[in-house]
C-alpha atoms as a PDB file:
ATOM      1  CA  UNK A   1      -1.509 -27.757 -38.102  1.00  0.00           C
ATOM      2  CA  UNK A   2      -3.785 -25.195 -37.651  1.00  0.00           C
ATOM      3  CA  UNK A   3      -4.414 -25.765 -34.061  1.00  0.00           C
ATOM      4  CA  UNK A   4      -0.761 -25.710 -33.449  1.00  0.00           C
ATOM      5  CA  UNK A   5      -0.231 -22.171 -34.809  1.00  0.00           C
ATOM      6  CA  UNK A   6      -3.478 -21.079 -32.574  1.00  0.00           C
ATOM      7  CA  UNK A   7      -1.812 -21.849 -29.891  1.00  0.00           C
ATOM      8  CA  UNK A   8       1.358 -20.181 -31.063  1.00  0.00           C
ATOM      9  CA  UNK A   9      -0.548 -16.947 -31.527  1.00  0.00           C
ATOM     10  CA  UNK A  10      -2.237 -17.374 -28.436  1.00  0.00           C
ATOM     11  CA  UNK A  11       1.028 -17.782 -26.474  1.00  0.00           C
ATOM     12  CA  UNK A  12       2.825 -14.614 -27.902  1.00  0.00           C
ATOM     13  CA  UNK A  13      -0.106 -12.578 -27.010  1.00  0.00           C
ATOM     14  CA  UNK A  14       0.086 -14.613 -23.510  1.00  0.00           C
ATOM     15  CA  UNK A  15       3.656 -13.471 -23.869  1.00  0.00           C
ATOM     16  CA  UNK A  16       3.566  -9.671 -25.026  1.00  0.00           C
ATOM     17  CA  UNK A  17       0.610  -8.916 -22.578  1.00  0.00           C
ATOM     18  CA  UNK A  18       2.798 -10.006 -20.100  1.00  0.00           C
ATOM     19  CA  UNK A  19       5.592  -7.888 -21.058  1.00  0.00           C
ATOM     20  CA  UNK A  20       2.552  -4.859 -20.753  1.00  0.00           C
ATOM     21  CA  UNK A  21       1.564  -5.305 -17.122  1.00  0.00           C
ATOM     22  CA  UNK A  22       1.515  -2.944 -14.703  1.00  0.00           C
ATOM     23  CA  UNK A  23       3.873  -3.231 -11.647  1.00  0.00           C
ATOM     24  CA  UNK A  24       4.162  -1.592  -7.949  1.00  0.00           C
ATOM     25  CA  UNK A  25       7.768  -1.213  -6.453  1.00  0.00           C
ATOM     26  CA  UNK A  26       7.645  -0.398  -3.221  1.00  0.00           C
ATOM     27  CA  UNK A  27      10.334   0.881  -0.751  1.00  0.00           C
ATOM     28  CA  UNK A  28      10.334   1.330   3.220  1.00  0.00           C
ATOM     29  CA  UNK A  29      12.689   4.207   3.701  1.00  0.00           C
ATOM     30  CA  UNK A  30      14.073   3.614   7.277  1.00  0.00           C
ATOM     31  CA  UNK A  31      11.130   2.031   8.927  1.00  0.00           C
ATOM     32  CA  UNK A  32      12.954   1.598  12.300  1.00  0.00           C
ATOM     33  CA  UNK A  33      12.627   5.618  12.379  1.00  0.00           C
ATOM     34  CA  UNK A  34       9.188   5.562  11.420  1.00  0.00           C
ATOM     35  CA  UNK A  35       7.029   7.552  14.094  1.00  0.00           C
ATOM     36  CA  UNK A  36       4.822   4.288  14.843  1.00  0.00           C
ATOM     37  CA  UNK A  37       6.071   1.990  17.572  1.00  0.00           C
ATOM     38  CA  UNK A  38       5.446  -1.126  15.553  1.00  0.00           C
ATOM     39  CA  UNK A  39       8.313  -0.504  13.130  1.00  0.00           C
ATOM     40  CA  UNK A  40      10.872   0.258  15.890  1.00  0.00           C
ATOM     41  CA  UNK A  41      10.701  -3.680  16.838  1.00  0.00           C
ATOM     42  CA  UNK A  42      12.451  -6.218  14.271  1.00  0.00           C
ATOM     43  CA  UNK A  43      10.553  -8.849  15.416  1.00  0.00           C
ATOM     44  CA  UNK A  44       6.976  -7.071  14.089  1.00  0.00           C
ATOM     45  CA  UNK A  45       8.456  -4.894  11.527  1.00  0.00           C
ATOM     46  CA  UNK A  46       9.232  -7.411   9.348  1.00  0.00           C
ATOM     47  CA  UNK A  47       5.755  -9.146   8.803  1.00  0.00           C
ATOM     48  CA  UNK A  48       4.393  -5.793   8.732  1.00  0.00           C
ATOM     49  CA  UNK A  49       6.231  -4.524   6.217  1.00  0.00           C
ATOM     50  CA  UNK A  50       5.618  -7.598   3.948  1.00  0.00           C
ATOM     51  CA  UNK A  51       1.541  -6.832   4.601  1.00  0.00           C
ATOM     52  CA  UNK A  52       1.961  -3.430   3.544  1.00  0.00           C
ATOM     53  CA  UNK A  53       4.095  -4.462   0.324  1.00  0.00           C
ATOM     54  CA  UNK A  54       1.589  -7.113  -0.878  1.00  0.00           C
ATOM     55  CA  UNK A  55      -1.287  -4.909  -0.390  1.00  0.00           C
ATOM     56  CA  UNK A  56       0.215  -1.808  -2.288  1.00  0.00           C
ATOM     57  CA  UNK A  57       0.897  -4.671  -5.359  1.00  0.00           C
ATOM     58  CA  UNK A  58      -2.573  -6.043  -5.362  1.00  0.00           C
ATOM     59  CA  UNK A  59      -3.715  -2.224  -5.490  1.00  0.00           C
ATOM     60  CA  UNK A  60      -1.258  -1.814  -8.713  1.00  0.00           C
ATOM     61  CA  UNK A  61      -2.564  -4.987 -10.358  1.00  0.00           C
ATOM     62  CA  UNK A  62      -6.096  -3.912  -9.404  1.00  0.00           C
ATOM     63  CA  UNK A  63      -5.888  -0.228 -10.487  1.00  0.00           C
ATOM     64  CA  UNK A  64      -3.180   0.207 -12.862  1.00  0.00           C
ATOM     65  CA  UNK A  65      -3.066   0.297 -16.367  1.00  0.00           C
ATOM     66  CA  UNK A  66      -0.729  -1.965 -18.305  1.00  0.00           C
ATOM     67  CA  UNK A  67       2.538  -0.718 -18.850  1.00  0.00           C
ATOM     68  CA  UNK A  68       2.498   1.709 -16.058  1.00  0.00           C
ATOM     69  CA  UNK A  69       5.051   0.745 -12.780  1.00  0.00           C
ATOM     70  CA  UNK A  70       4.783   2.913  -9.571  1.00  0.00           C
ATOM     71  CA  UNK A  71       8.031   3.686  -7.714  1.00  0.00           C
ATOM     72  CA  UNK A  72       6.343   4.244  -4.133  1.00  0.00           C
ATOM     73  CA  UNK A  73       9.066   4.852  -1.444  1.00  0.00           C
ATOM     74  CA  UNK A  74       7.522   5.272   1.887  1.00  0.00           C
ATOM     75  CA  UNK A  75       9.437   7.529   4.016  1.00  0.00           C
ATOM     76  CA  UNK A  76       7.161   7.083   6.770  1.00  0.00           C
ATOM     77  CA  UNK A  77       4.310   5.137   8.884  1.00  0.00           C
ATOM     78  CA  UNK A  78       1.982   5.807  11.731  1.00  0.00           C
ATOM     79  CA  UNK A  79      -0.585   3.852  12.480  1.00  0.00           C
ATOM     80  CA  UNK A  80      -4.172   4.310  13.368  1.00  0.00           C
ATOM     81  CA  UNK A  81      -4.722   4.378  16.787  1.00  0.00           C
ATOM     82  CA  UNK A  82      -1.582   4.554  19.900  1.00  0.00           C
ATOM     83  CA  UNK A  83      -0.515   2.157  22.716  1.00  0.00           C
ATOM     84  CA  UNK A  84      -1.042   3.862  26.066  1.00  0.00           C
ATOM     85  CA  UNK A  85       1.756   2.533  28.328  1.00  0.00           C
ATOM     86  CA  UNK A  86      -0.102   4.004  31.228  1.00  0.00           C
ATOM     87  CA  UNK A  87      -3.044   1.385  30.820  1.00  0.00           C
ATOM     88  CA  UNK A  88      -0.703  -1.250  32.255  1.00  0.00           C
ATOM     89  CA  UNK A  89      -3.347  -3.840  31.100  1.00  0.00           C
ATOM     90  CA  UNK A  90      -3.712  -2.824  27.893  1.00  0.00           C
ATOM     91  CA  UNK A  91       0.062  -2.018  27.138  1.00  0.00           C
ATOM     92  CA  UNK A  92      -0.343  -3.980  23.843  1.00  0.00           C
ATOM     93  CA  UNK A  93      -3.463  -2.673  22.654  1.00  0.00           C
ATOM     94  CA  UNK A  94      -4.295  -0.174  20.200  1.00  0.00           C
ATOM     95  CA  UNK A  95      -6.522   2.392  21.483  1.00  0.00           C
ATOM     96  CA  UNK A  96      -8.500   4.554  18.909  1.00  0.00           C
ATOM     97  CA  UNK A  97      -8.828   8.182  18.725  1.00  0.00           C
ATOM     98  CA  UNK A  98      -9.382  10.994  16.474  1.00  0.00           C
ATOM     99  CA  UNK A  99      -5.912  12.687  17.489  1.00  0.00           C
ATOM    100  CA  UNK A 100      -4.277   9.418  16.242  1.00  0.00           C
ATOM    101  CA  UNK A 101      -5.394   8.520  12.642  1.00  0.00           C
ATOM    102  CA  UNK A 102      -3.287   6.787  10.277  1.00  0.00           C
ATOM    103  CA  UNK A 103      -0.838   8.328   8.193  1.00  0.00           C
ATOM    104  CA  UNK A 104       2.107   8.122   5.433  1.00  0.00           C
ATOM    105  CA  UNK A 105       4.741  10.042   4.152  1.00  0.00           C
ATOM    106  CA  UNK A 106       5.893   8.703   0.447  1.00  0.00           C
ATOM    107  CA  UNK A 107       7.709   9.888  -2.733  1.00  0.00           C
ATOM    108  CA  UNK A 108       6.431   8.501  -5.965  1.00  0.00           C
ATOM    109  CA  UNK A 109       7.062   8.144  -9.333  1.00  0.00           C
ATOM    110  CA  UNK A 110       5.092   6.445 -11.990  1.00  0.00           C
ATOM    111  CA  UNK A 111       6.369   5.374 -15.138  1.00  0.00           C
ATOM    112  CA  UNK A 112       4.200   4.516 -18.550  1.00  0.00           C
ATOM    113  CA  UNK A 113       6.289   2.384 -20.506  1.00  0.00           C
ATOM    114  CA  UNK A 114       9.380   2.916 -19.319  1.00  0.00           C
ATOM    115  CA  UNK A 115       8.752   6.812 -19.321  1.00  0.00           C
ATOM    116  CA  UNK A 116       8.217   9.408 -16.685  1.00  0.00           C
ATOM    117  CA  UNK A 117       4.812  10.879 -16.618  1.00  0.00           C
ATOM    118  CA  UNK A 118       4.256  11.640 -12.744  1.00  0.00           C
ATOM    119  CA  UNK A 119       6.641  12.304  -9.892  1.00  0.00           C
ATOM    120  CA  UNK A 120       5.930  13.612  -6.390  1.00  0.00           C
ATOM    121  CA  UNK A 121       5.228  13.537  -2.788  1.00  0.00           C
ATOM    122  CA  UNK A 122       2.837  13.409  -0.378  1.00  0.00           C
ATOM    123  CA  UNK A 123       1.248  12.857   3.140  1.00  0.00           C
ATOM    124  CA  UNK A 124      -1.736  11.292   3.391  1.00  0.00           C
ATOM    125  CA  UNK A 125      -3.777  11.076   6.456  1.00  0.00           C
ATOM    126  CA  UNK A 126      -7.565   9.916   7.647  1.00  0.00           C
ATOM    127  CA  UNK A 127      -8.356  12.509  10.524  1.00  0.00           C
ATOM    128  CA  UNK A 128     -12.377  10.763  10.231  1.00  0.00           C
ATOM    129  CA  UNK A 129     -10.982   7.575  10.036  1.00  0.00           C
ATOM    130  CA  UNK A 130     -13.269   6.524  13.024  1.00  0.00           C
ATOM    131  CA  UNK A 131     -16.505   8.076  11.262  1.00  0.00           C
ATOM    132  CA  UNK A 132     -16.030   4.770   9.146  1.00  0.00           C
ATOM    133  CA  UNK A 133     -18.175   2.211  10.993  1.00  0.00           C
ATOM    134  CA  UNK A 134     -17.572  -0.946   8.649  1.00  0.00           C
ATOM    135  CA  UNK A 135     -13.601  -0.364   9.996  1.00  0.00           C
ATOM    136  CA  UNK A 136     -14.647  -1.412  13.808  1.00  0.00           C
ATOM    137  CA  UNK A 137     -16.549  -4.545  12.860  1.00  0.00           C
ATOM    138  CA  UNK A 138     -14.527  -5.904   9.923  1.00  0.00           C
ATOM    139  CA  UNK A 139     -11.594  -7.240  12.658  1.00  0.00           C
ATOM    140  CA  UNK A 140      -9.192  -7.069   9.955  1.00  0.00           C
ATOM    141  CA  UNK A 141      -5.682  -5.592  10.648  1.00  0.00           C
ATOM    142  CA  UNK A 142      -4.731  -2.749   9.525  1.00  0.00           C
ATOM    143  CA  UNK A 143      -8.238  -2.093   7.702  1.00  0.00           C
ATOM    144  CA  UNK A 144      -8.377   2.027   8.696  1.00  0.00           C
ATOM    145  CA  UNK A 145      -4.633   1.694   6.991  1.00  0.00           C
ATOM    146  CA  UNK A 146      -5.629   0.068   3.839  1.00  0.00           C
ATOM    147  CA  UNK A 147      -8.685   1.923   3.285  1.00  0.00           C
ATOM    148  CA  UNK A 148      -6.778   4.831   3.154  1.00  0.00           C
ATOM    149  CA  UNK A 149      -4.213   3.650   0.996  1.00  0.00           C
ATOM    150  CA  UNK A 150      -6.763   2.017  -1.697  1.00  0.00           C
ATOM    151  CA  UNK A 151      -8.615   5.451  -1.456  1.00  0.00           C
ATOM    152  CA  UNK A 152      -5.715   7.610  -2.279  1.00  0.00           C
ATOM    153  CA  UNK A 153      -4.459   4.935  -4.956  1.00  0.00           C
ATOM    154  CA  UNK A 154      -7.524   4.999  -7.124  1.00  0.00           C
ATOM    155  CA  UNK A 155      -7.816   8.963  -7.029  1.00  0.00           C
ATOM    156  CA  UNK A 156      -4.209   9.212  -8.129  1.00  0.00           C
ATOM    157  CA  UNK A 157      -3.842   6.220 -10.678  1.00  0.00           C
ATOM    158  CA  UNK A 158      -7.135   4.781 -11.549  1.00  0.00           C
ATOM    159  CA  UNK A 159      -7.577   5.817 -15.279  1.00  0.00           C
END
């Protein structure tokens, strides 16, 4: 018997700390307006998208206290770097430059418990995103993107 109510107890805490966590909502605002090229195609828009979504929830379950939820709408995208349709063999490469760092435009609010204790928005932007030499070698996509995202996350809702 008393291993059976053990495992009771241990399931409603299972239960209520589940009831506590922390959760990211995210919204893409228009993203066929967005200023990057990617998002004006359906057929890479879509995958995008779903990157940037599951990244922004692993940063809530990462940095997030239980019991808060973000709202995050992002209004708009551009990504580092620009395609340079004059490089006619290179048309669908990214070419990096200080005059094109990555950027967002979002409204957010974040709730603790239900309540509203934070509500704004903001551009963020990476203008030395190049300085950043672990970004060229780590070959994954969207890294200059994501760093600048998990930066901004922790300084605003890291506790």
């Amino acid at each position: 018997m008393r291993g059976l109510t053990g495992m009771i107890a241990l399931a409603a805490a299972a239960l209520a700390a589940g009831g506590a966590r922390a959760d990211v909502e995210v919204t893409f605002v228009e993203p066929a307006l967005y200023h990057d090229r990617d998002f004006r195609d359906p057929r890479t828009r879509g995958a995008t998208l779903k990157e940037f979504r599951v990244y922004l929830e692993k940063l809530g379950d990462a940095y997030l206290a239980p019991g808060r939820t973000l709202k995050l709408a992002i209004l708009d995208m551009d990504l580092a770097g620009d395609f340079e349709p004059w490089r006619s063999h290179l048309n669908d490469v990214r070419i990096m430059r200080d005059i094109t760092p990555p950027g967002f435009d979002m409204r957010y609010e974040l709730l603790e418990n239900g309540h509203k204790v934070l509500e704004a928005e903001e551009t963020i932007t990476d203008t030395s995103y190049l300085a950043n030499p672990v970004g060229a070698v780590s070959g994954r996509r969207f890294h200059y993107e994501k760093a600048l995202l998990r930066r901004w996350f922790i300084r605003r809702f890291s506790d």
